[in-house]
Protein backbone atom coordinates (compact mmCIF):
# COMPACT_ATOMS: atom_id res chain seq x y z
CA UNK A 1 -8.35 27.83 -5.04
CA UNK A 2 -7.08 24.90 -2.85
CA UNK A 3 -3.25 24.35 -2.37
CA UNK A 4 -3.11 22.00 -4.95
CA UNK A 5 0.97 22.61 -5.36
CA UNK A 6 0.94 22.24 -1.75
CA UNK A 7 -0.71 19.12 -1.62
CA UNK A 8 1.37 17.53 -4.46
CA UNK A 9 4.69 18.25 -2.90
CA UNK A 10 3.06 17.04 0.98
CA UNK A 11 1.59 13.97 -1.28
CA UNK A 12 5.25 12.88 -2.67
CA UNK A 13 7.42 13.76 0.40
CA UNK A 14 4.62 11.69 2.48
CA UNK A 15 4.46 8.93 -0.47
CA UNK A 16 8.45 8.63 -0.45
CA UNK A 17 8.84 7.93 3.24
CA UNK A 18 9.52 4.74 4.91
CA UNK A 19 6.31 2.93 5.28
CA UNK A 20 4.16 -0.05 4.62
CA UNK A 21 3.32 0.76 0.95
CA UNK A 22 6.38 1.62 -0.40
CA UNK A 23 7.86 -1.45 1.64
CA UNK A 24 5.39 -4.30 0.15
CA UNK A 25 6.31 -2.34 -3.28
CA UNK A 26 9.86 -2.64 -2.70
CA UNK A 27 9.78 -6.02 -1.54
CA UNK A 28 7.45 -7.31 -4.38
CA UNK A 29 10.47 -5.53 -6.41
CA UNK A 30 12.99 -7.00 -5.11
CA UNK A 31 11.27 -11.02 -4.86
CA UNK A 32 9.27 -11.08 -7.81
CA UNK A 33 10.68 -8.68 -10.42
CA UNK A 34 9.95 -4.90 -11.10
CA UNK A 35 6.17 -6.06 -13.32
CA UNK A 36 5.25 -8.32 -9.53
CA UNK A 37 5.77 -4.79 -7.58
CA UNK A 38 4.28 -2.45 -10.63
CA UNK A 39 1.27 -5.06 -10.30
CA UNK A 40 0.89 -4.60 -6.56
CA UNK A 41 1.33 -1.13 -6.63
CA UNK A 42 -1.72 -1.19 -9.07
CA UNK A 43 -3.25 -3.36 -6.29
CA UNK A 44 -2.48 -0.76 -3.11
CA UNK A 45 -3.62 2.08 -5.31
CA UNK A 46 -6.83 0.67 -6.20
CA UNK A 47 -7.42 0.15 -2.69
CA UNK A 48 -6.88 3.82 -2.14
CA UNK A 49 -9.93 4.65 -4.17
CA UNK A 50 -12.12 2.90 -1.74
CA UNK A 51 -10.42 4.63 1.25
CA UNK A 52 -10.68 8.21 -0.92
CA UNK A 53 -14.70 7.58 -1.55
CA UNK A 54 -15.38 6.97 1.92
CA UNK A 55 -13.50 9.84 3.46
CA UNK A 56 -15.06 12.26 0.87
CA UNK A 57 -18.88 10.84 1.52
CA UNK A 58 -18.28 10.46 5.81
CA UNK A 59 -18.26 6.63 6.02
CA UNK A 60 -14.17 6.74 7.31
CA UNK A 61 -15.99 9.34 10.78
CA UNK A 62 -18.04 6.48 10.85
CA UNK A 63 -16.44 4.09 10.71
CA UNK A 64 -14.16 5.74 13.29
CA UNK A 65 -16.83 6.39 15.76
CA UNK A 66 -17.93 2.87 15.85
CA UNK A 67 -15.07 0.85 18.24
CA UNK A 68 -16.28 -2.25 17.26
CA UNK A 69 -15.94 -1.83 13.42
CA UNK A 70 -12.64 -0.26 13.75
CA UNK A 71 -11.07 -2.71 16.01
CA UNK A 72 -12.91 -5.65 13.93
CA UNK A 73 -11.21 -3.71 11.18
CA UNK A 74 -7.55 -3.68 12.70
CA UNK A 75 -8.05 -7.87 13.82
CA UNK A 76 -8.83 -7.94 10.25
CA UNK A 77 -5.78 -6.46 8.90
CA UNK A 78 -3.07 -7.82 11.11
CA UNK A 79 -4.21 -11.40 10.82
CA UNK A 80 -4.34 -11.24 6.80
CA UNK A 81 -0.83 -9.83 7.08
CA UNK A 82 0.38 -12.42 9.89
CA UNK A 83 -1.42 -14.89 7.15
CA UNK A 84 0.77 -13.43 4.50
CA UNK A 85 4.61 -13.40 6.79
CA UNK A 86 3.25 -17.25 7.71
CA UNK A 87 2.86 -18.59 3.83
CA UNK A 88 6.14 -16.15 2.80
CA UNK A 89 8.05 -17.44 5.47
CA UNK A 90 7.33 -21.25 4.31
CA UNK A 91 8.26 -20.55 0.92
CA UNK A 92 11.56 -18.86 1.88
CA UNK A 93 13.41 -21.08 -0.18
CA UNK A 94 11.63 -20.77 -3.56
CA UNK A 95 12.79 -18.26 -6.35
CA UNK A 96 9.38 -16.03 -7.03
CA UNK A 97 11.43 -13.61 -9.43
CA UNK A 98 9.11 -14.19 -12.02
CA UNK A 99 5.48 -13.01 -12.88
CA UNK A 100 3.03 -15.78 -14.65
CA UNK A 101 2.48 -14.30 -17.78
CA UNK A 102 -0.63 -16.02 -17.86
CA UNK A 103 -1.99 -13.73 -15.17
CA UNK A 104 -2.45 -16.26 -12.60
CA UNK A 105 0.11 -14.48 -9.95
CA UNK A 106 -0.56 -11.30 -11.88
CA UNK A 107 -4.17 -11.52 -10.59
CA UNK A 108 -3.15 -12.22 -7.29
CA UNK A 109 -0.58 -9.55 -6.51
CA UNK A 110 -3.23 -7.49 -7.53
CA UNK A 111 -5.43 -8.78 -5.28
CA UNK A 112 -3.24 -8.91 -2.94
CA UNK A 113 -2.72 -5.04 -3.31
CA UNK A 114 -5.89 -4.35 -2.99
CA UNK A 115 -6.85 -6.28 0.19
CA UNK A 116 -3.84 -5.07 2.33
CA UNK A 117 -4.91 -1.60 1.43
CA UNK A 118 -7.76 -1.76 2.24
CA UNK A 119 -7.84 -3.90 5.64
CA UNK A 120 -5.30 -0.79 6.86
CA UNK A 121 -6.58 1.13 9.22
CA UNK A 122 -4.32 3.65 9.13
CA UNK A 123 -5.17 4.24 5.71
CA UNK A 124 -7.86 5.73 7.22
CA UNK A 125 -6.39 7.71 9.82
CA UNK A 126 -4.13 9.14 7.45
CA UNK A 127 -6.74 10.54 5.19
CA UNK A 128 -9.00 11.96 7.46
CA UNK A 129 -5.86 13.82 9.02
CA UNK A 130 -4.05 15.09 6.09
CA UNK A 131 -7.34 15.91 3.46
CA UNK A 132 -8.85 18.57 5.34
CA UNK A 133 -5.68 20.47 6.13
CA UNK A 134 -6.29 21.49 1.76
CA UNK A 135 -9.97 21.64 1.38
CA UNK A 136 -10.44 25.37 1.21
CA UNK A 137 -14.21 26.26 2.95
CA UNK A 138 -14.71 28.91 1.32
CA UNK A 139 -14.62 27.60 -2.32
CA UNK A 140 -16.91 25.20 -1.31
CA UNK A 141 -17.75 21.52 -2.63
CA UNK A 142 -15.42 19.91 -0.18
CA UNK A 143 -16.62 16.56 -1.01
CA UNK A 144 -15.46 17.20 -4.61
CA UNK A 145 -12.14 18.79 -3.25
CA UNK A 146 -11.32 15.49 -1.69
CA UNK A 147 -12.48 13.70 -4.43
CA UNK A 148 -9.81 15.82 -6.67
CA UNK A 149 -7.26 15.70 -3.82
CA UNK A 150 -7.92 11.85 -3.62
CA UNK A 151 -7.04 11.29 -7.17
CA UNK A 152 -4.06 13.38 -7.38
CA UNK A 153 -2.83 11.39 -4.66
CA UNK A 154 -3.20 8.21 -6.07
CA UNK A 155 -1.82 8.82 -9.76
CA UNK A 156 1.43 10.31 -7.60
CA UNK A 157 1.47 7.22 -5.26
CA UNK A 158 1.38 4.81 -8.36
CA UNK A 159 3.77 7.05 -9.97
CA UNK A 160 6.34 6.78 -7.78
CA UNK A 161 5.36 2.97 -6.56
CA UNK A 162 5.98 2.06 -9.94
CA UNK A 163 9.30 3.71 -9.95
CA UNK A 164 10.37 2.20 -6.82
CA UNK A 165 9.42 -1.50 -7.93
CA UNK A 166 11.13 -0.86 -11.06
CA UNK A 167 14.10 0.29 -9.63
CA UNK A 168 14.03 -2.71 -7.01
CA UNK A 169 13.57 -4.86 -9.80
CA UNK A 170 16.42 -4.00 -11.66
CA UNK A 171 18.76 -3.93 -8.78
CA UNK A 172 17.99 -6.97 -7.43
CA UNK A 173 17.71 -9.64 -10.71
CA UNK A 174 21.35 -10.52 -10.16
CA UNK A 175 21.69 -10.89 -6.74
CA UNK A 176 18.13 -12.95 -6.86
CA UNK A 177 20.14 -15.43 -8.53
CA UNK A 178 22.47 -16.09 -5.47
CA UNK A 179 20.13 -19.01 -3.26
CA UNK A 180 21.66 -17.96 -0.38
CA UNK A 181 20.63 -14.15 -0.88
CA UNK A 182 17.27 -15.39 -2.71
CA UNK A 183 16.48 -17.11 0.65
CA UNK A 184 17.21 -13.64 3.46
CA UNK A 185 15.45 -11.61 0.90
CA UNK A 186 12.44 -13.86 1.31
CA UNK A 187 13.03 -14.03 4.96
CA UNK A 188 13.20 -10.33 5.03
CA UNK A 189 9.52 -10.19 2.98
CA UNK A 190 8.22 -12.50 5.63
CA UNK A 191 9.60 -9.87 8.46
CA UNK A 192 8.15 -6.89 7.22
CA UNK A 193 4.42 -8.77 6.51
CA UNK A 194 4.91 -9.45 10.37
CA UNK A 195 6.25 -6.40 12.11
CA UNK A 196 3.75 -4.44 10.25
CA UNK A 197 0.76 -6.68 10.61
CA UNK A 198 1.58 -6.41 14.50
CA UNK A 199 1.86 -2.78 14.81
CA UNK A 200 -1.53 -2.15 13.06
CA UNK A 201 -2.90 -3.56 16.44
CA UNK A 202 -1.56 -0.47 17.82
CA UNK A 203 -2.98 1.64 15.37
C-alpha cells in the first residue's frame, strides 16, 4: 500500500506554503472577490491535470531532457506573466472586485488559471521530485499510483485554494472600497505577476 496518509499531509503542508499558486489565489481574492479566486483556483487546478498526465505517462523526463523545449517552455511562462504584471499594472486604478455574472471574466480567470499553470515549469520539477518519493515498486502500476496520487493532490489543492480565496475575499470587500487601498492592492497584484514571472527564468 502506498503512503497515501503520508502523501496527503506532505500534499497540504506543501499546498499551504508561500508560493505562486496560493499567491495568484490570494490575490484574485483579495482584487476580484472570493468567486474571481475560487474561479482561478478552478483554472490552476485544471492545469494540474495536464502536468499529472504527463508525469505519470514520461512526457515531463522528456520534456526535461530536451533544453530547448524546457527553456522555450520557461521564455514562455515568464513573458505571459510579465504580459499579465504589464496589463495589471495599467489598470491599477480600476475596482475589479466583481465577477461578470455573465461569465465573460468568469471564463477568463479560468483561463487564465489554466495557462499560468501550465506554462510553469516548476510545476514540473515539482512533480517529478515529490511523486516518486510515494509510488511503492513493489505494488506495482506506478503509472496508476501517480495517477491516484495526482488526483488526490489536486482535489486538496482546490480544497484549500478555494478556502484561501474565500477567506481573502471576505477580508478584503471593505477595505476594496478605500481607492487609495484598491489602488496598492492592484499594484501589489502587478508585483507578484512580475517577481514571479522573473524568477521562473531561473527555474
Amino acid at each position: 500500500m502506498m503512503n497515501i496518509w503520508g502523501f496527503v499531509t506532505a500534499a497540504v503542508l506543501l499546498t499551504l506554503m508561500p508560493g505562486p499558486d496560493i499567491l495568484f489565489v490570494l490575490t484574485q481574492g483579495m482584487t476580484r472577490g472570493w468567486r474571481a479566486g475560487v474561479v482561478f483556483a478552478a483554472g490552476l487546478c485544471t492545469g494540474l491535470v495536464a502536468h499529472v498526465t504527463a508525469a505519470a505517462l514520461g512526457i515531463s523526463v522528456l520534456l526535461m531532457s530536451s533544453e530547448t523545449a524546457f527553456m522555450a517552455l520557461k521564455f514562455a511562462g515568464a513573458a505571459y506573466l510579465l504580459y499579465l504584471a504589464f496589463k495589471a499594472f495599467r489598470a491599477r486604478r480600476e475596482n475589479h472586485f466583481r465577477v461578470d455574472a455573465g461569465g465573460g471574466v468568469v471564463g477568463k480567470l479560468y483561463r487564465r488559471g489554466i495557462l499560468m499553470n501550465l506554462l510553469n515549469p516548476k510545476v514540473i520539477l515539482f512533480f517529478l521530485a515529490f511523486f516518486p518519493q510515494f509510488v511503492d515498486e513493489k505494488a506495482g502500476q506506478p503509472v496508476g499510483q501517480i495517477f491516484l496520487l495526482g488526483a488526490i493532490f489536486i482535489v486538496q489543492a482546490f480544497v484549500i485554494f478555494s478556502l484561501v480565496a474565500v477567506l481573502a475575499g471576505r477580508l478584503a470587500r471593505p477595505l476594496m472600497s478605500n481607492p487609495r487601498v484598491a489602488l496598492w492592492v492592484n499594484v501589489a497584484e502587478a508585483a507578484i505577476y512580475a517577481v514571479i514571472g522573473v524568477s521562473i527564468l531561473f527555474a
